[in-house]
C-alpha atoms as a PDB file:
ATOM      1  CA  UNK A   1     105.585  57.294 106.707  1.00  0.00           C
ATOM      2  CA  UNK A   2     105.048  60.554 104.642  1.00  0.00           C
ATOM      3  CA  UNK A   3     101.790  61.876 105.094  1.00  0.00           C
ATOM      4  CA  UNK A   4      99.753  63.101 101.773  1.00  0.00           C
ATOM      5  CA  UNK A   5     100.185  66.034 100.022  1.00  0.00           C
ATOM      6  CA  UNK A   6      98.587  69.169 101.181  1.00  0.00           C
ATOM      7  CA  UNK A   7      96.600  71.604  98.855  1.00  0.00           C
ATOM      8  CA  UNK A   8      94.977  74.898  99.646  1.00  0.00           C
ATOM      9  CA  UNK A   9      91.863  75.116  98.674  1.00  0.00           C
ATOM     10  CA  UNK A  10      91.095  78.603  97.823  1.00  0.00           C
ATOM     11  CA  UNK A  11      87.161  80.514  96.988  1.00  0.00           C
ATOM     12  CA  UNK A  12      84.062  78.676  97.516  1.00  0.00           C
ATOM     13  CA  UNK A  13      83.071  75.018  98.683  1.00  0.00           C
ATOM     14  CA  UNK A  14      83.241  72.196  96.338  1.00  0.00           C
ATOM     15  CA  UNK A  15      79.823  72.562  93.995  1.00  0.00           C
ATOM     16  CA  UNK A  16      80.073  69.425  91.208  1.00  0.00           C
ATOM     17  CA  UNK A  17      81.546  66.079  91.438  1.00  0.00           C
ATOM     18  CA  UNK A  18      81.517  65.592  95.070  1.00  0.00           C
ATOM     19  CA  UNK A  19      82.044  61.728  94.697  1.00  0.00           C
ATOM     20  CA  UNK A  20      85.368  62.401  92.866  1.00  0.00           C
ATOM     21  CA  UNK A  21      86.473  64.756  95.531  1.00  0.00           C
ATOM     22  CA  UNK A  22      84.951  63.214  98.529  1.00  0.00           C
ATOM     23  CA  UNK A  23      86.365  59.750  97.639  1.00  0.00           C
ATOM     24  CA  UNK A  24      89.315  60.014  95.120  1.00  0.00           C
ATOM     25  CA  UNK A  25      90.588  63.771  95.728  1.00  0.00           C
ATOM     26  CA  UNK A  26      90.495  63.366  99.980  1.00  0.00           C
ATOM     27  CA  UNK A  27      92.088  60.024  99.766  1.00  0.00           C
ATOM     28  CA  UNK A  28      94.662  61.180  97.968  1.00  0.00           C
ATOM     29  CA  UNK A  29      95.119  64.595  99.685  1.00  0.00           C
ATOM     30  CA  UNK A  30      95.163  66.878 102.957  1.00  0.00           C
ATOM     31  CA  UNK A  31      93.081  69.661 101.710  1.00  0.00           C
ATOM     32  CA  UNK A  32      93.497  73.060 104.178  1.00  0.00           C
ATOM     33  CA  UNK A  33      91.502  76.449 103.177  1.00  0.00           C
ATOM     34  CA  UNK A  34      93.477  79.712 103.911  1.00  0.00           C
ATOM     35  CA  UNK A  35      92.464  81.399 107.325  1.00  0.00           C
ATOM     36  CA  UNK A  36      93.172  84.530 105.956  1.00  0.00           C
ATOM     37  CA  UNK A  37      90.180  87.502 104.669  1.00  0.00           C
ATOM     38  CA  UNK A  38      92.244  89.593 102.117  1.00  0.00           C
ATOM     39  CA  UNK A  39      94.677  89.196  98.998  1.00  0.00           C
ATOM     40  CA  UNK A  40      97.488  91.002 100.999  1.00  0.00           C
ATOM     41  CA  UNK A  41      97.389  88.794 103.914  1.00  0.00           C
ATOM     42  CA  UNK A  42      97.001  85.718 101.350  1.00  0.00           C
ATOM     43  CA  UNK A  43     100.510  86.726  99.945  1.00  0.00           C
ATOM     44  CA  UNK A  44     101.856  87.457 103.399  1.00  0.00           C
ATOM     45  CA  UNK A  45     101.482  83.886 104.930  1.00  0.00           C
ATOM     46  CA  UNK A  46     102.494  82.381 101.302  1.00  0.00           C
ATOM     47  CA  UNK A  47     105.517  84.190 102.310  1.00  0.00           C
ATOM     48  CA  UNK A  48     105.771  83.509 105.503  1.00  0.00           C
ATOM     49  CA  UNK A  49     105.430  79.532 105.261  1.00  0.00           C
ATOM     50  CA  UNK A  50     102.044  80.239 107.559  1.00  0.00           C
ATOM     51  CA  UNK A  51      99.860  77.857 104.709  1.00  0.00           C
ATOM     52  CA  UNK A  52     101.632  74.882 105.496  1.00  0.00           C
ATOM     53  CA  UNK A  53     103.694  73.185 103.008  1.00  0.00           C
ATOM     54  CA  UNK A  54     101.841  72.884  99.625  1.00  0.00           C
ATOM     55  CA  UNK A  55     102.109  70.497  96.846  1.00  0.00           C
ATOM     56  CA  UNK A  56      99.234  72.110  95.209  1.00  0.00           C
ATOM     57  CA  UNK A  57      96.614  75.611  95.409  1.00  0.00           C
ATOM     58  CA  UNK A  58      93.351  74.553  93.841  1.00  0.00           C
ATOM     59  CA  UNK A  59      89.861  76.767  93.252  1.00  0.00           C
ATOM     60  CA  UNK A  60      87.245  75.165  92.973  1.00  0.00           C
ATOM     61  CA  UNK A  61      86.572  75.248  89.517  1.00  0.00           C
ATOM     62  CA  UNK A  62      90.104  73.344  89.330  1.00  0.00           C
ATOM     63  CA  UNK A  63      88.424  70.035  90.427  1.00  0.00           C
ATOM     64  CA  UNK A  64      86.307  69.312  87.476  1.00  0.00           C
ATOM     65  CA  UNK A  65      87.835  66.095  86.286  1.00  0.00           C
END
């Protein structure tokens, strides 16, 4: 069995519609946030496969359904 879809999640922690995300969104999705501190080293592990394999790189403001 596949597992789900991974996203990033990039900037800051989820602010409205936590049911949507917290039910719907994480059912749905592995969500990972980048364990990196600058731009540069952002584009590096893109690069470098070091951000998993992504279906999907969300901000937060993306989530507003």
């Amino acid at each position: 069995m596949m597992g789900k879809p991974i996203v990033l999640h990039l900037g800051d922690a989820i602010k409205y519609n936590h049911d949507f995300y917290n039910v719907e969104f994480l059912s749905r999705f592995e969500v990972v946030r980048a364990q990196v501190e600058t731009r540069a080293e952002f584009i590096d592990a893109l690069r470098n496969k070091r951000c998993a394999s992504l279906a999907e790189i969300a901000r937060e403001f993306a989530l507003l359904y």
